[in-house]
Protein backbone atom coordinates (compact mmCIF):
# COMPACT_ATOMS: atom_id res chain seq x y z
CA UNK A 1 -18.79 -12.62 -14.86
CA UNK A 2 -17.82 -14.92 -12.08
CA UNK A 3 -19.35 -14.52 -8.54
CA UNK A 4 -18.60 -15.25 -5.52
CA UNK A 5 -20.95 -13.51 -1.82
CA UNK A 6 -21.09 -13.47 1.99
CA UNK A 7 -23.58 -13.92 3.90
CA UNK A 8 -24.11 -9.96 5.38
CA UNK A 9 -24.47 -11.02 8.42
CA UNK A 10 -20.95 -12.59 8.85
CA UNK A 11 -19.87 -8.93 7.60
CA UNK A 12 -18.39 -7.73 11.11
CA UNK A 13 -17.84 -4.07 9.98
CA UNK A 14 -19.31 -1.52 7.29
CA UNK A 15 -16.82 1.27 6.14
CA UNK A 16 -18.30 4.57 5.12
CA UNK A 17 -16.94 5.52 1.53
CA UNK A 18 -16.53 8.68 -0.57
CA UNK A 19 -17.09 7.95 -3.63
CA UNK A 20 -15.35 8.95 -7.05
CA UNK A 21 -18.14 9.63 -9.69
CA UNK A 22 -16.71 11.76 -12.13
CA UNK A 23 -15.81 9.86 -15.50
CA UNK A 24 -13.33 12.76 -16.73
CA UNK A 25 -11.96 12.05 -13.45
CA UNK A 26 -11.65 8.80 -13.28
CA UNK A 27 -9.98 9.15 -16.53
CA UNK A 28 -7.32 11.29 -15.82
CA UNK A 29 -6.46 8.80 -12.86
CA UNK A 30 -5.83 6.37 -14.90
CA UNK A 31 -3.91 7.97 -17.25
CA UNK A 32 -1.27 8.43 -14.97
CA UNK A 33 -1.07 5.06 -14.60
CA UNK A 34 0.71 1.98 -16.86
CA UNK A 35 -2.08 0.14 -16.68
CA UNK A 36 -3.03 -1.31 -20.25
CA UNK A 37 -4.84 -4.27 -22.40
CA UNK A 38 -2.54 -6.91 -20.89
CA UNK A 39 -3.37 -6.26 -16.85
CA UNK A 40 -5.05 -8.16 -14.32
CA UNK A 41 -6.68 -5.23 -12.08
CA UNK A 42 -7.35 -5.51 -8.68
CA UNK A 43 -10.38 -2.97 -7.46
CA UNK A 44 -10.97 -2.87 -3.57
CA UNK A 45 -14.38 -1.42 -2.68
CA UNK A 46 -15.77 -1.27 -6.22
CA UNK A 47 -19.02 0.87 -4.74
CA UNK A 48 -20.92 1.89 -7.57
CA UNK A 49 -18.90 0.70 -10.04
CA UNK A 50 -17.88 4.32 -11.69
CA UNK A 51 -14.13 2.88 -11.57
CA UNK A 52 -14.79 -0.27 -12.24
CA UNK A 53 -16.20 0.44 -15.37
CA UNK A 54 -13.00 2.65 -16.43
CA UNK A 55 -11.24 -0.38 -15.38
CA UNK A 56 -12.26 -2.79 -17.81
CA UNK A 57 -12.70 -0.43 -20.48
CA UNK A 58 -8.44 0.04 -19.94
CA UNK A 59 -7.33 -3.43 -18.60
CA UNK A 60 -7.46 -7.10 -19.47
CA UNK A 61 -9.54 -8.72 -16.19
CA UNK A 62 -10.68 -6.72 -12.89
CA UNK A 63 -11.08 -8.61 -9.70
CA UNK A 64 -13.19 -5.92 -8.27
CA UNK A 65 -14.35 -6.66 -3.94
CA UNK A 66 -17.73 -4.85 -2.47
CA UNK A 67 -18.48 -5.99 1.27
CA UNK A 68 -21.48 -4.63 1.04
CA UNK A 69 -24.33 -6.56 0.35
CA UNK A 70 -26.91 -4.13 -1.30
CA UNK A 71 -23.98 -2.27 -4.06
CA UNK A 72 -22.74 -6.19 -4.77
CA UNK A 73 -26.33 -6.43 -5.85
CA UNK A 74 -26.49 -3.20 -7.92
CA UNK A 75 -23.20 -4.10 -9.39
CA UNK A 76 -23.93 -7.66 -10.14
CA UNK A 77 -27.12 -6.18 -12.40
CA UNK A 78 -24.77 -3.41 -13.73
CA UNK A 79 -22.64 -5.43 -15.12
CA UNK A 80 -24.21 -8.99 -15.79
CA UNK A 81 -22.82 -9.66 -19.10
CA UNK A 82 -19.35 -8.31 -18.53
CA UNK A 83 -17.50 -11.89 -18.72
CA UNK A 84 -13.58 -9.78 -17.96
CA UNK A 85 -14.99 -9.09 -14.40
CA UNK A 86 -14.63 -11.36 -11.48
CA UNK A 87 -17.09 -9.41 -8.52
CA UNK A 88 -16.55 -10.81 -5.02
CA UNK A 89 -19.24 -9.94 -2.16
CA UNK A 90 -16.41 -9.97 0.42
CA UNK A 91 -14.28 -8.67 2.36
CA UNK A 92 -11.55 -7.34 0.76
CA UNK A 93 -8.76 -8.09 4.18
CA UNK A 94 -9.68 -11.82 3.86
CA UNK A 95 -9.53 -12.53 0.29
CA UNK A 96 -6.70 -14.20 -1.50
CA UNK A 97 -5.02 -12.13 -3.84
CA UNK A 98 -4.29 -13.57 -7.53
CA UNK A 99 -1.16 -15.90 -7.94
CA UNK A 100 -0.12 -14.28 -11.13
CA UNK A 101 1.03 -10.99 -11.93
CA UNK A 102 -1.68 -8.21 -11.49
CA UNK A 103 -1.68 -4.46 -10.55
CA UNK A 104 -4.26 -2.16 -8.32
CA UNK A 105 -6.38 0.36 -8.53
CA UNK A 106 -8.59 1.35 -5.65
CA UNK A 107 -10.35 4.27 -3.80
CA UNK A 108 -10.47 2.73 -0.29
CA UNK A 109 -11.84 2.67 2.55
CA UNK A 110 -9.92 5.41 4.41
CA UNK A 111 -10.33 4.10 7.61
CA UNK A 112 -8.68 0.77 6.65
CA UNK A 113 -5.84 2.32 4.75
CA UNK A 114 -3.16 0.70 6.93
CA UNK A 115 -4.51 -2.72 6.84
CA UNK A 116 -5.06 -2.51 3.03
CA UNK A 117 -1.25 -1.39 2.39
CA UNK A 118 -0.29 -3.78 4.73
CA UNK A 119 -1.91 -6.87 3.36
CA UNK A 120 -0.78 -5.85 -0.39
CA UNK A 121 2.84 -5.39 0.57
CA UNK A 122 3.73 -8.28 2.78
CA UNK A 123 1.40 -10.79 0.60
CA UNK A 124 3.93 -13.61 -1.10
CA UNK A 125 2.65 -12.04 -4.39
CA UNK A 126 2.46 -8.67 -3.83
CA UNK A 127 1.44 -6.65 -6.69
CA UNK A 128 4.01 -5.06 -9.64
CA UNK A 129 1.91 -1.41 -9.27
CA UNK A 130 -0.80 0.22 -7.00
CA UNK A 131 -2.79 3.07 -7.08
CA UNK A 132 -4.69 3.74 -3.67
CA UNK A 133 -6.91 6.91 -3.05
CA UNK A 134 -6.24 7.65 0.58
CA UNK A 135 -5.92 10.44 2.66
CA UNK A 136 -3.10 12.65 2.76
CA UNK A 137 -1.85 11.94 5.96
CA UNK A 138 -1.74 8.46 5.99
CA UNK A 139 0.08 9.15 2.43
CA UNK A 140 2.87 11.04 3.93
CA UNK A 141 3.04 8.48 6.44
CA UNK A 142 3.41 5.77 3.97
CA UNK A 143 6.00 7.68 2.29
CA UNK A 144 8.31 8.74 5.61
CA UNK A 145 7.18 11.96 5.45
CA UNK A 146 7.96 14.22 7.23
CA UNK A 147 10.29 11.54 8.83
CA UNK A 148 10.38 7.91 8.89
CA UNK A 149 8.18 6.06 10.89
CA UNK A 150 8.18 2.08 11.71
CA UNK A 151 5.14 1.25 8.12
CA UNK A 152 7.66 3.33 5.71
CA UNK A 153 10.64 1.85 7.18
CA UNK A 154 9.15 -1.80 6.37
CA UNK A 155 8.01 -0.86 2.92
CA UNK A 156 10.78 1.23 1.48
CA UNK A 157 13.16 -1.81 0.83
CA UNK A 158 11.02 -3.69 -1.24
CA UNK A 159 8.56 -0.47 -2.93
CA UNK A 160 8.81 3.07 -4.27
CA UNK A 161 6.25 4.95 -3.00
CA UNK A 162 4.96 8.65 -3.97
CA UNK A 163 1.95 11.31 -4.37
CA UNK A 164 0.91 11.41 -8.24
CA UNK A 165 -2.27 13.32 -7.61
CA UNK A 166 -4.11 15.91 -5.11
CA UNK A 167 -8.09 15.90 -4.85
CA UNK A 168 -9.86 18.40 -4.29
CA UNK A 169 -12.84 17.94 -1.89
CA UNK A 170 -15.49 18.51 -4.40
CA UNK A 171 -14.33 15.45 -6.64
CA UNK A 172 -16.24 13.30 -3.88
CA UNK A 173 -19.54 12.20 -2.96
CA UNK A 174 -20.09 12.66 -0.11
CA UNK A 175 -17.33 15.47 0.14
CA UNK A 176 -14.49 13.98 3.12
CA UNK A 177 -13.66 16.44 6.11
CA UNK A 178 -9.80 15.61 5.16
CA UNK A 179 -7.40 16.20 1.96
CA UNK A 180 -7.18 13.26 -0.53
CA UNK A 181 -4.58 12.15 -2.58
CA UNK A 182 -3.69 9.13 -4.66
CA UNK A 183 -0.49 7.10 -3.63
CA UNK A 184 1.79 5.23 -5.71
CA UNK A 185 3.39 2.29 -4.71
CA UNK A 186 5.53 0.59 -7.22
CA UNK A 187 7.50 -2.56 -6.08
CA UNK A 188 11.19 -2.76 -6.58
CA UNK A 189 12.73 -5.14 -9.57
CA UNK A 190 15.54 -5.33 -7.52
CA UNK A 191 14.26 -4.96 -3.91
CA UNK A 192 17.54 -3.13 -1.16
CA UNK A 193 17.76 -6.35 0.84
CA UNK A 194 17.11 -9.54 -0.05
CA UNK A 195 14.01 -11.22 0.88
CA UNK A 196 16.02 -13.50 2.53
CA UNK A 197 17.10 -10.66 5.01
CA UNK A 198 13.73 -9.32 5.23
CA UNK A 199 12.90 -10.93 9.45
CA UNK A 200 15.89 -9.50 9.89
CA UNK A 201 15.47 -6.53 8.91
CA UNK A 202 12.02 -6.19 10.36
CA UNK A 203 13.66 -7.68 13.97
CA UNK A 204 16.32 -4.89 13.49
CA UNK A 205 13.93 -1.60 12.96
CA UNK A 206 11.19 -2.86 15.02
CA UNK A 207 13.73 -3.38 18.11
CA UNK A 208 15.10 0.03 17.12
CA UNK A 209 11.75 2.10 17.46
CA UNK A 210 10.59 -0.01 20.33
CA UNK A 211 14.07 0.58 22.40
CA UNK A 212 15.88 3.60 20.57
CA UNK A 213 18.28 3.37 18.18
CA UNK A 214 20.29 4.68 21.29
CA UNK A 215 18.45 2.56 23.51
CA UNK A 216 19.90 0.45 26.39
CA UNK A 217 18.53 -2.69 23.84
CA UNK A 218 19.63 -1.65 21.12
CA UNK A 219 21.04 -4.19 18.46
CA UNK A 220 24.25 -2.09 17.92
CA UNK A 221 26.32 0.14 20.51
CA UNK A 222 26.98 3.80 19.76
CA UNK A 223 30.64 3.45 18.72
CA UNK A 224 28.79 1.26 16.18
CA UNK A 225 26.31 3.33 14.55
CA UNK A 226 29.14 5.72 14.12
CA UNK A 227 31.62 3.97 12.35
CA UNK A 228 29.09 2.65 10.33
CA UNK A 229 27.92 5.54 9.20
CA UNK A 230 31.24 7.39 8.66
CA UNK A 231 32.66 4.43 7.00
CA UNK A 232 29.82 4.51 4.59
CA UNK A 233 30.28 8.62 3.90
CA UNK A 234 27.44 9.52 5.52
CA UNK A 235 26.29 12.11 8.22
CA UNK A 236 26.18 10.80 11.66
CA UNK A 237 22.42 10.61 13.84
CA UNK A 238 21.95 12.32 17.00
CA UNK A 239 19.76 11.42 19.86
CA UNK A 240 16.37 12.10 19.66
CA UNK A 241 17.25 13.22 15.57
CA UNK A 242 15.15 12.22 12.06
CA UNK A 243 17.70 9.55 10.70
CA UNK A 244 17.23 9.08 6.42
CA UNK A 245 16.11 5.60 5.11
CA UNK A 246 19.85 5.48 3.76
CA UNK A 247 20.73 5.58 7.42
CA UNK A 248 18.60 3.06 8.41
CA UNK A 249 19.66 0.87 5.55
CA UNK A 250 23.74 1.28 6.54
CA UNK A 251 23.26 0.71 10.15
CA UNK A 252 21.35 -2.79 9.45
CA UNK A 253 23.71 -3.78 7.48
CA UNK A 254 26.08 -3.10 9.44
CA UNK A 255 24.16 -5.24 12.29
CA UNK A 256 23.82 -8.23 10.11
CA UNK A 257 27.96 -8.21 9.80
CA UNK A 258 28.12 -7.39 13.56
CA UNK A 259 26.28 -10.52 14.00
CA UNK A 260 28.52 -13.22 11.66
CA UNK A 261 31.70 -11.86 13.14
CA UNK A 262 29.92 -12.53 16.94
């Protein structure tokens, strides 16, 4: 097992966990997953080590982060002879992630969801699956639900997101005061828009919730946005309305051929 700590008292911030203990549990997690034999595993917040464990009993190598200083100790002890585990003493936000292809599986830190999702999906190797305990909210959130919102916006071209399982309370220790569910995010093969595209598309959506799509500096005009959208057979957006990913997708597009012809 390779190792790798921080000193605690560079550790600017402790995050409160629930923690997943239940091996049948744990089990049928994984089971919904693809993980197998072959598969680097990524494991943010290993705690106790109850997932861990599962981890390496299903995957190839887990790469499994604790920030804190007294369960990196417990889990150092736990599993001192496992030679497929990599345990870092760090934080997880300012690690590198691997350079080759891996996937995740983590119960996290629910108060750091955004930042976690955040710095797996914009990496320059972001990973091929991950499976994220979180809670429901922040989910739905992830997912546009129940409409889009700036984070899904910036995901959904590149990932496929989506609920696989619902918690109940009592499958934690200690039990959380919200609902908990685990989110899928799978990246694209083929992402919408090119990486290439991807400032642009960024500059487009974040100008468009900062201003209004409708807004007096907004990247296209009105007669725009409709003939876009007609043109493309789809229904038109009112002011103030919930407009579809789809939507969102058409009316860039139709921005970044605005722009050549300008």
């Amino acid at each position: 097992m390779s190792k790798n700590h921080i000193n605690p008292a560079s550790v600017s911030y402790r995050h409160t966990q629930n923690y997943l203990t239940s091996e049948k549990t744990i089990k049928k997690l994984l089971h919904l997953t693809n993980i197998c034999g072959n598969d680097t595993v990524v494991e943010i917040g290993a705690g106790k080590g109850h997932i861990t464990k599962a981890l390496l009993q299903k995957s190839n190598m887990v790469i499994a982060s604790e920030i804190d200083r007294t369960l990196y100790k417990a889990l150092n002890k736990k599993f001192e002879n496992q030679k497929r585990l990599s345990l870092l003493n760090t934080d997880f936000l300012k690690t590198r992630l691997p350079q080759s292809e891996y996937k995740v599986f983590s119960n996290i830190p629910f108060s750091i969801s955004t930042d976690i999702v955040r710095k797996l999906t914009q990496s320059e190797n972001p990973p091929s699956d991950a499976w994220l305990v979180m809670e429901k909210g922040a989910a739905k959130r992830f997912c546009g639900k129940p409409a889009e919102n700036l984070n899904s916006l910036l995901l959904k071209p590149f990932f496929d997101l989506k609920t696989v399982y619902h918690f109940k309370r009592e499958d934690f220790h200690p039990k959380p005061g919200v609902d908990v569910v685990l989110l899928y995010i799978q990246r694209k093969e083929v992402p919408d828009i090119p990486r290439s595209e991807q400032h642009e598309y960024r500059r487009f959506v974040s100008n468009s919730f900062k201003y209004g799509l409708f807004g007096r500096n907004a990247l296209l005009t009105k007669n725009q946005i409709y003939s876009s959208l007609r043109q493309s057979k789809l229904e038109p957006v009112k002011q103030g309305g919930d407009i579809l990913y789809i939507q969102w997708l058409c009316l860039f597009r139709s921005w970044l051929r605005y722009k050549k012809h300008n």
